[in-house]
Each structure stands twice: as structure tokens, then as C-alpha cells.
C-alpha atoms as a PDB file:
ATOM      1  CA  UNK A   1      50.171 127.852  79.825  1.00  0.00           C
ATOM      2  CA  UNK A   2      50.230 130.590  82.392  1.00  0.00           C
ATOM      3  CA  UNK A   3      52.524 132.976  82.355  1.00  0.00           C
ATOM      4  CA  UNK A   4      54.852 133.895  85.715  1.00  0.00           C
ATOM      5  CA  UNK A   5      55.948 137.315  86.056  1.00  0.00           C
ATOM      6  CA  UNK A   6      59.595 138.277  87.193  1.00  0.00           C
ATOM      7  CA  UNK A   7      57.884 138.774  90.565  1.00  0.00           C
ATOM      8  CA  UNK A   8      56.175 135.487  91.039  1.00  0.00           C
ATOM      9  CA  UNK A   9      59.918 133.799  89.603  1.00  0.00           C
ATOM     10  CA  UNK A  10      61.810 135.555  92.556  1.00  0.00           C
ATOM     11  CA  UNK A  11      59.731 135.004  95.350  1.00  0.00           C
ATOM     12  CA  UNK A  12      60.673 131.659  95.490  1.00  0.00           C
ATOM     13  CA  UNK A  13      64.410 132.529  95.998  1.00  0.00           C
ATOM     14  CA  UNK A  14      65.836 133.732  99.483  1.00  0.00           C
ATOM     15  CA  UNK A  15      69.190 135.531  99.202  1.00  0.00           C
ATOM     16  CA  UNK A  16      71.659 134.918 102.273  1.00  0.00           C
ATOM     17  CA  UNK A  17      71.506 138.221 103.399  1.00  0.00           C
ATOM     18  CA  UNK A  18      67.520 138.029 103.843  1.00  0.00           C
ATOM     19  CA  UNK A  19      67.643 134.606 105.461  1.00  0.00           C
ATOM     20  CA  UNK A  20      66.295 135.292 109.097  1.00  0.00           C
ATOM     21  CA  UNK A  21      68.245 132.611 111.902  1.00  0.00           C
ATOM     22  CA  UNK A  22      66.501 131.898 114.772  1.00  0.00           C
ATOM     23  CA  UNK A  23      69.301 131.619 117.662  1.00  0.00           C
ATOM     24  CA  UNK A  24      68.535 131.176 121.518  1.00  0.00           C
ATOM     25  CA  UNK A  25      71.188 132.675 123.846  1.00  0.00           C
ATOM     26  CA  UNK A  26      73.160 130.440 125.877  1.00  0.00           C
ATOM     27  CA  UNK A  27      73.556 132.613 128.826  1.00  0.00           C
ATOM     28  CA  UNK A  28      76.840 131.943 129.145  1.00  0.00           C
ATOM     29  CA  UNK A  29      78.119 135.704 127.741  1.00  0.00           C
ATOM     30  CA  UNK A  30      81.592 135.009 126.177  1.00  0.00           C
ATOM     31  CA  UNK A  31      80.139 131.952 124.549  1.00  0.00           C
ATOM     32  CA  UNK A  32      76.901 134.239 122.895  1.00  0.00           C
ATOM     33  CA  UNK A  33      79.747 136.812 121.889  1.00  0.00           C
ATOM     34  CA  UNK A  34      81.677 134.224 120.318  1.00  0.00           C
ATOM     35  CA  UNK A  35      78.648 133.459 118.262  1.00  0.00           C
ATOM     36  CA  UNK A  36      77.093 136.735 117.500  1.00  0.00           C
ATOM     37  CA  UNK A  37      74.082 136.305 119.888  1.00  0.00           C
ATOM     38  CA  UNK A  38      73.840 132.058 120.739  1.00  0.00           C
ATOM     39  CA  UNK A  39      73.284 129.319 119.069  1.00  0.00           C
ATOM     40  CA  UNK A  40      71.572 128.720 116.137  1.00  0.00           C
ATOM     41  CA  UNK A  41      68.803 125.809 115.551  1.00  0.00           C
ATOM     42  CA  UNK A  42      69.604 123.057 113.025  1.00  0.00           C
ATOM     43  CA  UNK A  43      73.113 123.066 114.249  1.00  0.00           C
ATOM     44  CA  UNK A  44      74.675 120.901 116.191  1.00  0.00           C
ATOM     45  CA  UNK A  45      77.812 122.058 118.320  1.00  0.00           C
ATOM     46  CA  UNK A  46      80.657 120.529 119.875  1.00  0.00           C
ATOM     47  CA  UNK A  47      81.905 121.602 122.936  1.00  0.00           C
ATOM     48  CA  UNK A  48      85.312 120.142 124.155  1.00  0.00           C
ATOM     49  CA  UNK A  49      87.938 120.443 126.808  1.00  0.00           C
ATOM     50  CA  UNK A  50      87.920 120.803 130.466  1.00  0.00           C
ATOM     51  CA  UNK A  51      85.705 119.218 132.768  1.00  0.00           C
ATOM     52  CA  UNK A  52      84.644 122.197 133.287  1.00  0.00           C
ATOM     53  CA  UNK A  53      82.278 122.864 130.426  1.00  0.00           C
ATOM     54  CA  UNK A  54      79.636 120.919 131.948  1.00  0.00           C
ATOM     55  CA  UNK A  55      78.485 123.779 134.393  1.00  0.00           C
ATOM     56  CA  UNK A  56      78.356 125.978 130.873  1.00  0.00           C
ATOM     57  CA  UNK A  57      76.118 122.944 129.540  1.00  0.00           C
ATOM     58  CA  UNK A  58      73.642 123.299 133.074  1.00  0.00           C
ATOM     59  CA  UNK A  59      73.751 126.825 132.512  1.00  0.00           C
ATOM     60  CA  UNK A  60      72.145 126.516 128.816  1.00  0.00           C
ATOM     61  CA  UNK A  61      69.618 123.951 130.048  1.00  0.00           C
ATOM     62  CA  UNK A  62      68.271 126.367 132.785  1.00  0.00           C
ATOM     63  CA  UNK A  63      68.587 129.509 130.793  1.00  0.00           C
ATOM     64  CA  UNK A  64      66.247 127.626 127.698  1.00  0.00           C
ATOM     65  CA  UNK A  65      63.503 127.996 130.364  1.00  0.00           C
ATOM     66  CA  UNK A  66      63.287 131.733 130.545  1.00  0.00           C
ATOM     67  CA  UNK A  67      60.878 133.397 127.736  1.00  0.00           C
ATOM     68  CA  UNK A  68      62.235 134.414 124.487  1.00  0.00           C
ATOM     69  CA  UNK A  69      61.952 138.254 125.893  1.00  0.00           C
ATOM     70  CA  UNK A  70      64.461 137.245 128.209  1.00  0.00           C
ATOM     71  CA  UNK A  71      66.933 135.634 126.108  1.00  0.00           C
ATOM     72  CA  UNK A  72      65.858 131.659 126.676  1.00  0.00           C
ATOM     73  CA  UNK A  73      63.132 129.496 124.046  1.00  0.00           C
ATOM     74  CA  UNK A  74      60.652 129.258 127.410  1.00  0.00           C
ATOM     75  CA  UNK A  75      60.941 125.049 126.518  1.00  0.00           C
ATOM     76  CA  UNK A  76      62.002 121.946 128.120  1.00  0.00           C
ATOM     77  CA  UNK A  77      65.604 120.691 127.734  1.00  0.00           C
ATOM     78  CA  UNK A  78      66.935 116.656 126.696  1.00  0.00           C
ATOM     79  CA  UNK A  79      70.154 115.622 128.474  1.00  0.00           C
ATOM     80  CA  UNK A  80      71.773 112.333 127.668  1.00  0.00           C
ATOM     81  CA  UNK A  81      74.372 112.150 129.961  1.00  0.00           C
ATOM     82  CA  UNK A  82      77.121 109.974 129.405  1.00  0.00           C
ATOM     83  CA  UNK A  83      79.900 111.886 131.847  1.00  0.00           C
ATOM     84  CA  UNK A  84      78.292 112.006 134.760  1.00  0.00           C
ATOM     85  CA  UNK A  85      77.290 115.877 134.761  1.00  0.00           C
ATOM     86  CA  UNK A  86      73.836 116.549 136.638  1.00  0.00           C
ATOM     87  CA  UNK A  87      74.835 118.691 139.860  1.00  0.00           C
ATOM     88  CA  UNK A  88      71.442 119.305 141.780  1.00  0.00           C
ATOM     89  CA  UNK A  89      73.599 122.343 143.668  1.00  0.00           C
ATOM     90  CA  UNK A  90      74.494 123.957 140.303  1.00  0.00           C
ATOM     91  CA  UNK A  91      71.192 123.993 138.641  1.00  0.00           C
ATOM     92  CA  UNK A  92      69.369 125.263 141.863  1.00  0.00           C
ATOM     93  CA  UNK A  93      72.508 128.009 142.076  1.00  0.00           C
ATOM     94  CA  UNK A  94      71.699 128.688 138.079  1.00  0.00           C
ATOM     95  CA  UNK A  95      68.124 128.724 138.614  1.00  0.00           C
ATOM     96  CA  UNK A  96      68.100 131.465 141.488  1.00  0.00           C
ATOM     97  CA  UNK A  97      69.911 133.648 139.748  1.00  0.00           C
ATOM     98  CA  UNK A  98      67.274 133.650 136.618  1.00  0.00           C
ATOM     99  CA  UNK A  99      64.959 134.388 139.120  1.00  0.00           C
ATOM    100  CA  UNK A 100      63.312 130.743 138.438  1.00  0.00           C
ATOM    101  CA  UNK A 101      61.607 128.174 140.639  1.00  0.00           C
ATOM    102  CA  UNK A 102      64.442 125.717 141.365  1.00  0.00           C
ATOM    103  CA  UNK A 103      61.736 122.200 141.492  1.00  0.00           C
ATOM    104  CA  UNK A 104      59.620 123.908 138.463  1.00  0.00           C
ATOM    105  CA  UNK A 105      63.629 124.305 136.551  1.00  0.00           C
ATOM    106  CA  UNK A 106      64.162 120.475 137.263  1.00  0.00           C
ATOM    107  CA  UNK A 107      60.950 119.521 136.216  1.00  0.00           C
ATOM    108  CA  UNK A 108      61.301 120.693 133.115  1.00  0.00           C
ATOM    109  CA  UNK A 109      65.139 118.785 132.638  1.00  0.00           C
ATOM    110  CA  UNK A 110      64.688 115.485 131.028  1.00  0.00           C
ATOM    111  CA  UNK A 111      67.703 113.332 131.777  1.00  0.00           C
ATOM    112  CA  UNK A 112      68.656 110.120 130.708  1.00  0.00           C
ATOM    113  CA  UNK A 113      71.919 108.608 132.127  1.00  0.00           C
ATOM    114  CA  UNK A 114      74.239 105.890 130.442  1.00  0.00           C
ATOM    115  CA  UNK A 115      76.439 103.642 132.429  1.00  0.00           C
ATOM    116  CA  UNK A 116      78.064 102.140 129.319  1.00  0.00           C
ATOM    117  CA  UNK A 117      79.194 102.904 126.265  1.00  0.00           C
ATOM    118  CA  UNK A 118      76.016 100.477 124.581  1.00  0.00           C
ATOM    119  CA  UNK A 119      73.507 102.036 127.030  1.00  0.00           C
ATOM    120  CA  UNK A 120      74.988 105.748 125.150  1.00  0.00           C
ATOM    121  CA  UNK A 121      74.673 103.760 121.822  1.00  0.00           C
ATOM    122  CA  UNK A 122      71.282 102.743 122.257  1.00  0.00           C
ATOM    123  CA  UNK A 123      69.559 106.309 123.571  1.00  0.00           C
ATOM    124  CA  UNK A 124      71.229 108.034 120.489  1.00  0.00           C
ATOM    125  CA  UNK A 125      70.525 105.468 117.961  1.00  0.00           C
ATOM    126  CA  UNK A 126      66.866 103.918 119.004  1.00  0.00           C
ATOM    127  CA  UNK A 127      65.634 106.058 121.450  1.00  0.00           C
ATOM    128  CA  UNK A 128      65.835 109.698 120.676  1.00  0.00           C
ATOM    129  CA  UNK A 129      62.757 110.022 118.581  1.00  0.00           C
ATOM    130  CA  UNK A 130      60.436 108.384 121.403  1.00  0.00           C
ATOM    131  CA  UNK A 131      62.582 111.349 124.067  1.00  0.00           C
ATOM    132  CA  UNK A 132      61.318 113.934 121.419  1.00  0.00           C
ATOM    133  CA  UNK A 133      57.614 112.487 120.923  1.00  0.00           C
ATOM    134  CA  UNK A 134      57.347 112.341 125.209  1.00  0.00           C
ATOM    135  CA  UNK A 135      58.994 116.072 125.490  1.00  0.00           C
ATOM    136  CA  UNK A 136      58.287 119.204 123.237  1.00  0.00           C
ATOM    137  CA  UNK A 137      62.221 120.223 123.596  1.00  0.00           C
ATOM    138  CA  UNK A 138      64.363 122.447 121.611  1.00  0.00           C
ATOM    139  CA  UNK A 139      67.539 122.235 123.106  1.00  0.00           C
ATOM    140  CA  UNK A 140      69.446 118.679 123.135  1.00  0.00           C
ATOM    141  CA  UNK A 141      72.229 118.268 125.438  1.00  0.00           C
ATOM    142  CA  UNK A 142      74.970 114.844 124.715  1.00  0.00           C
ATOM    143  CA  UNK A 143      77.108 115.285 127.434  1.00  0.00           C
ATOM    144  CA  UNK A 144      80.543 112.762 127.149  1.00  0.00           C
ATOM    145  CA  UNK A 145      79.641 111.285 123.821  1.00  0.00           C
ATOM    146  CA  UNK A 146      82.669 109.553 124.030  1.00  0.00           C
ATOM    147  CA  UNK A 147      83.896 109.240 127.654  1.00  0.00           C
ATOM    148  CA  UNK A 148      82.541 105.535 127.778  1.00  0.00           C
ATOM    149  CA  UNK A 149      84.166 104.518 125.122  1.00  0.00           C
ATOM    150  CA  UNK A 150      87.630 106.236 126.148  1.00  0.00           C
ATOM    151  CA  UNK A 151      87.393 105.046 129.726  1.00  0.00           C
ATOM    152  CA  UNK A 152      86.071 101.183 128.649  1.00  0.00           C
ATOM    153  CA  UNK A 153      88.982 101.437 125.750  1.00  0.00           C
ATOM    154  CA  UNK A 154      87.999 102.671 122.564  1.00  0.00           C
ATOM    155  CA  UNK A 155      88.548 100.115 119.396  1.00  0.00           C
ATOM    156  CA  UNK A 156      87.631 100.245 115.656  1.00  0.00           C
ATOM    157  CA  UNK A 157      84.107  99.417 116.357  1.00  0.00           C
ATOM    158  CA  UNK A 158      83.456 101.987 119.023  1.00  0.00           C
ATOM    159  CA  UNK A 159      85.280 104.546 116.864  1.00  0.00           C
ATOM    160  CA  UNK A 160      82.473 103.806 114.168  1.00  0.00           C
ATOM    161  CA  UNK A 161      80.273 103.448 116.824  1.00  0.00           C
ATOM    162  CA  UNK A 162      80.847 107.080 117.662  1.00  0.00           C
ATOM    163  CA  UNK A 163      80.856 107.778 113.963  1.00  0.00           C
ATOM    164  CA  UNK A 164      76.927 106.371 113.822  1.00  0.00           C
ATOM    165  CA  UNK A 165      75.993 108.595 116.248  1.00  0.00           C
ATOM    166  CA  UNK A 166      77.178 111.540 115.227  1.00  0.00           C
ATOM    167  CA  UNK A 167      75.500 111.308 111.963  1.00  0.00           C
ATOM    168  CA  UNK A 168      72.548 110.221 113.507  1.00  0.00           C
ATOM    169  CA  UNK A 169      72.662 113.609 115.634  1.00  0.00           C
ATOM    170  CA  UNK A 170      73.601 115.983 112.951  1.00  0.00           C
ATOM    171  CA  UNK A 171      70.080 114.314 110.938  1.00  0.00           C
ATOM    172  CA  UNK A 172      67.884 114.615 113.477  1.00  0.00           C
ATOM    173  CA  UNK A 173      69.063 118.233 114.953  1.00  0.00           C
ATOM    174  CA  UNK A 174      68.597 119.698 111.066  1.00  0.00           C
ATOM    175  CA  UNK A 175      65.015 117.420 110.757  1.00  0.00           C
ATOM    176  CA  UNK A 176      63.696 118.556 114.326  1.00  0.00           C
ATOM    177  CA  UNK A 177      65.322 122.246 113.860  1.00  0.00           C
ATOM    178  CA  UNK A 178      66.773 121.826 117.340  1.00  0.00           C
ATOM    179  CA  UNK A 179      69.819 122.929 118.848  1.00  0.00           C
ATOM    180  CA  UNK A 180      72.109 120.099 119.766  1.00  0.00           C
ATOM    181  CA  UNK A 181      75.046 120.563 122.047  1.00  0.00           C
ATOM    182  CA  UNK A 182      77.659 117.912 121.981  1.00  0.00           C
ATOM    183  CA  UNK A 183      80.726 117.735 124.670  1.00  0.00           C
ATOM    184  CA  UNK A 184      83.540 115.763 124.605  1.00  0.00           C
ATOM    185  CA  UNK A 185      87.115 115.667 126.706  1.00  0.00           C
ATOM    186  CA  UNK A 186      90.190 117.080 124.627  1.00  0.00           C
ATOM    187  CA  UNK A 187      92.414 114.501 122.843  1.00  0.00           C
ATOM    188  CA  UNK A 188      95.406 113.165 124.926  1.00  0.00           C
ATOM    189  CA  UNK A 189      97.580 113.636 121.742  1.00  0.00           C
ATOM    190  CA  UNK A 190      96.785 116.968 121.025  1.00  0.00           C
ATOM    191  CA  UNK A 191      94.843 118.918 123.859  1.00  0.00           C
ATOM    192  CA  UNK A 192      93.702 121.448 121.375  1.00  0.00           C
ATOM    193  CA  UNK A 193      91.267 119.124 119.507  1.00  0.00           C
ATOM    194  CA  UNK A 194      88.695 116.520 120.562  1.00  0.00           C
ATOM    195  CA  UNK A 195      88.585 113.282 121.687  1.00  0.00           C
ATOM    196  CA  UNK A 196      86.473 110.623 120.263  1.00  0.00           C
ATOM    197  CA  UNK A 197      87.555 110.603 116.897  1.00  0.00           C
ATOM    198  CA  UNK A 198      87.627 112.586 113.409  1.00  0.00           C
ATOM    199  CA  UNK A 199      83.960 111.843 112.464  1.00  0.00           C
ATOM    200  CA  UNK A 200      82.501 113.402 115.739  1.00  0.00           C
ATOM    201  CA  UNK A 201      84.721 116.298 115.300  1.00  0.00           C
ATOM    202  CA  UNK A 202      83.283 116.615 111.392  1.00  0.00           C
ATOM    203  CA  UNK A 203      79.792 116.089 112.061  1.00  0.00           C
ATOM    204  CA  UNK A 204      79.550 118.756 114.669  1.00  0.00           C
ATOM    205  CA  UNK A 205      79.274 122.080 112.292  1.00  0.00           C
ATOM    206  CA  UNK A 206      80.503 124.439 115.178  1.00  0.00           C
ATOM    207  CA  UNK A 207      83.253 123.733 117.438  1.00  0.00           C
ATOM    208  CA  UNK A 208      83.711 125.155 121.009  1.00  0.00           C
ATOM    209  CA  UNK A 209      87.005 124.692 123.269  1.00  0.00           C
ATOM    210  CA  UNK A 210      86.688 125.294 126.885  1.00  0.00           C
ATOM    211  CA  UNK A 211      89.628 125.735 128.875  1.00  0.00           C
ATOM    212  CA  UNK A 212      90.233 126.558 132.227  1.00  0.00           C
ATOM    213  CA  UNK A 213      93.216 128.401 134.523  1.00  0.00           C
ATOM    214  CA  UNK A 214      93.030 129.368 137.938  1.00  0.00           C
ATOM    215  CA  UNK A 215      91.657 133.103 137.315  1.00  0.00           C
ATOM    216  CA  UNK A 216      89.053 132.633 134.492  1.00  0.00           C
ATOM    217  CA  UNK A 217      87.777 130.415 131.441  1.00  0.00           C
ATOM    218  CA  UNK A 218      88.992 131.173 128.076  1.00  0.00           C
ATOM    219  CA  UNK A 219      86.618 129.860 124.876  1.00  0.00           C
ATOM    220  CA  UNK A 220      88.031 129.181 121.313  1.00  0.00           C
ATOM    221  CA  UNK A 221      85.727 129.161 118.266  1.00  0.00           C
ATOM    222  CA  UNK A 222      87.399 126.705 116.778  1.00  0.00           C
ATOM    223  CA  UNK A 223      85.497 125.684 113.739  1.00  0.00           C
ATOM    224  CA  UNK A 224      82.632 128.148 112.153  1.00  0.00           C
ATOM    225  CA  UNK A 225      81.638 127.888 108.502  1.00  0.00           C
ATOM    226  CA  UNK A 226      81.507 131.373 108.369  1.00  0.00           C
ATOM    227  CA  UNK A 227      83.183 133.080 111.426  1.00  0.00           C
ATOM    228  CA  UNK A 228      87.132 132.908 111.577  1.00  0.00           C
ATOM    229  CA  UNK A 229      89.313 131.543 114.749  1.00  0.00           C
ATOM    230  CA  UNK A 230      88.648 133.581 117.833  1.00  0.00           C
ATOM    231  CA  UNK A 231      88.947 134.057 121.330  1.00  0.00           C
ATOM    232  CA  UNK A 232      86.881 135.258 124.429  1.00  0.00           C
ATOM    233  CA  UNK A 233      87.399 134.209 127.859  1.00  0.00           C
ATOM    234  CA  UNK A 234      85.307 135.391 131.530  1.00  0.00           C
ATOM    235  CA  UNK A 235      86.710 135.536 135.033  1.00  0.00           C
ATOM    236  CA  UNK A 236      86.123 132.867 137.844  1.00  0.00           C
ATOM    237  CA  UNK A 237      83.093 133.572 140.203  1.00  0.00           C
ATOM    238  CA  UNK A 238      84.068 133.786 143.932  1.00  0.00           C
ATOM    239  CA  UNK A 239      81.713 130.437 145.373  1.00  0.00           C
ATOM    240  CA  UNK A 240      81.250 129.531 148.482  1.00  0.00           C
ATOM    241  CA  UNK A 241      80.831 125.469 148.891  1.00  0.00           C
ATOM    242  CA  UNK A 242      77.154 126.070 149.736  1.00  0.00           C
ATOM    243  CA  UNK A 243      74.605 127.418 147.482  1.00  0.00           C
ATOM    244  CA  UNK A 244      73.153 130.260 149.784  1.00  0.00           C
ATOM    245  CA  UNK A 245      72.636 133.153 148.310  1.00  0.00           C
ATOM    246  CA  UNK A 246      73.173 136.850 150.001  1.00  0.00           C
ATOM    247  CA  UNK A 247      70.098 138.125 152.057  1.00  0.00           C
ATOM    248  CA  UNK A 248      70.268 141.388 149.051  1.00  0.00           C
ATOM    249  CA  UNK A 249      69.098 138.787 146.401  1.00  0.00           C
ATOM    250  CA  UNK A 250      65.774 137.589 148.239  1.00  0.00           C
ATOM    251  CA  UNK A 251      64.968 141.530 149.115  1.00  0.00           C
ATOM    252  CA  UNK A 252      64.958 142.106 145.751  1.00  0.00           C
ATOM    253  CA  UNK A 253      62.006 140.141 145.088  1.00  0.00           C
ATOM    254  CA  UNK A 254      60.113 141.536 148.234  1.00  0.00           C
ATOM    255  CA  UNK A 255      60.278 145.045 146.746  1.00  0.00           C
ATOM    256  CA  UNK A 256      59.250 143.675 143.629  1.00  0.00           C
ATOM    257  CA  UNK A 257      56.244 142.216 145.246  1.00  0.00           C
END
């Protein structure tokens, strides 16, 4: 019998502290503060609350694009989008201001719209490997899990419905090591936790709430396993309704060149 030494015993134990966790920013800043640099991979996150959160959501498909250097994981990104989110305007806006090729961006955002609350049932549950095998993606984007379901009017079986999926995301996010972004409305009852159900709301292993006044946008961690309850918020951009951009930001690049 061969004998292992102390060393060969302990290199096949990782402490916590030595454990290395690959995150990819967000580029939305209060939201990578809030998580001590971005979002980790094998995690899936919730994001509910206002409407609102959806730009955040376009933000962290477009910023995935830039090279790690830059903050992004230089892939493609997944959106099932079951509330209605895709603004051409916003992502070209986004894009521009990462100093990316707006058509290039959109090429590289795969997106998959439900009408229905079976048509959302059917891309989580039977589809989402064959999305994966067609596009090398790390970042998964489920926008509205639930909206279909609230706005058709939710009942026990769309409630385990919902439940189904959820699991089903949390598996394949930790099997694919991909980061998987979840939103959801808040719940009419209580505005301070999600819609659609306790199981999507347990499933989800980080929870984000996104609320919006008429100065800025305030963001809650609201559930961390290891981070406590906190707070960090960013002021309102001044937009115009068209996406033009000031004559500064194209000079920019001419110097460059």
C-alpha cells in the first residue's frame, strides 16, 4: 500500500479563504459595490422591483461584451424575455458609451421572446440546453419570469409552474458555471419582496431590489449568504428622448485614431 504524505492528504482540500471566485462586473456601479466587484458565476440572482431594472439588465448584457481587462467576460449574452424589455435605443445608447459597435453589440444578444406564460415554460424547461449548445454564453438573462403568469392570473399550477423553473435555473446556472440573472415585479402585498411566489424567491441565492424616485435609483441587497442587508443607490442621468450623443464623444475617438 502506498503511503500519502501530510502534503499529498492536504492538497486535495481548499480552505474558503483560498477559494478564487470568478465574478464579471455588471457595469452598473452601485450594483458591483453592493457585491464586492459583480456577480459571481454559478449563481443565479434575482432582481426585483421597478420597471426600471430592465435598462440595468441591457446594461449587463452589453457590458459582458467588453474584454475581461475592461471589466466584461468578452462573450455573447441569452435573454429570455418574458416582460417585454429589448429597447433597440437603449442598447445602441449603452453600446456607445463602451465605445462598442452598436450592430456588432446586437449581434452578439441572443433573444428569445415569450408571449405566454407556456411559451416562458417551454424555453426554460425544454429549450435552454439547445440556446446554450447554439451560443457559447456566460451570462443568462430571464427577464419577467413571472409577469405572464401574474398578468394571465396566476393559480396553483402556475405557482408550481414557476417553482419548476426556478429549480431548473438554479441546476443549470451551477452545471454550466454561468451567471443567471432573474427579474421579477415586486409583490402587490408587500412591495419589498417579489412577486411570483416563495420558491422563485428561494431558488435565487442573491436577491437584488431596484427601486426608483424621481432623483436617483436606490438598490437593496436583500438576500446574500454571506453579505448582510445593505444599501447603495446612483443619481438619474439627464436624457434627452433621442439617443445622439454630444459632438465631444465622437472627437474623442478621432484623436485616438
Amino acid at each position: 500500500m502506498r503511503k500519502h504524505s501530510y502534503a499529498d492528504l492536504t492538497a486535495a482540500f481548499t480552505t474558503a479563504d483560498t477559494v478564487i471566485r470568478h465574478k464579471m462586473s455588471t457595469g452598473v456601479e452601485p450594483i458591483d459595490r453592493l457585491l464586492e466587484g459583480g456577480m459571481e458565476f454559478g449563481i443565479m440572482y434575482l432582481l426585483y422591483g421597478d420597471r426600471s431594472l430592465h435598462d440595468d439588465v441591457l446594461r449587463m448584457a452589453v457590458h459582458a461584451q467588453l474584454p475581461p481587462e475592461l471589466g466584461g467576460i468578452s462573450t455573447p449574452s441569452i435573454i429570455i424575455d418574458s416582460a417585454n424589455i429589448i429597447s433597440i435605443e437603449r442598447i445602441t445608447d449603452h453600446s456607445y458609451r463602451l465605445g462598442l459597435e452598436p450592430e456588432e453589440t446586437m449581434d452578439r444578444i441572443y433573444i428569445t421572446r415569450a408571449f405566454n406564460s407556456s411559451q416562458t415554460y417551454d424555453l426554460v424547461m425544454n429549450q435552454l440546453q439547445h440556446l446554450f449548445d447554439q451560443v457559447p454564453a456566460r451570462l443568462l438573462i430571464v427577464s419577467g419570469l413571472p409577469n405572464l403568469y401574474l398578468s394571465e392570473g396566476i393559480t396553483s399550477e402556475g405557482l408550481q409552474e414557476i417553482t419548476h423553473m426556478a429549480s431548473r435555473l438554479m441546476t443549470f446556472t451551477l452545471k454550466r458555471n454561468i451567471v443567471t440573472v432573474v427579474t421579477a415585479p415586486a409583490s402587490d402585498r408587500n412591495p419589498r419582496l417579489p412577486a411570483g411566489g416563495r420558491a422563485l424567491a428561494s431558488y435565487a441565492q442573491i436577491h437584488i431590489h431596484v427601486q426608483e424616485s424621481r432623483a436617483y435609483f436606490k438598490y437593496t441587497l436583500a438576500k446574500h449568504p454571506s453579505c448582510p442587508v445593505r444599501r447603495a443607490s446612483r443619481a438619474k442621468e439627464q436624457r434627452s428622448p433621442f439617443t445622439t450623443l454630444p459632438l465631444s464623444f465622437f472627437l474623442q475617438y478621432e484623436d485616438e485614431e
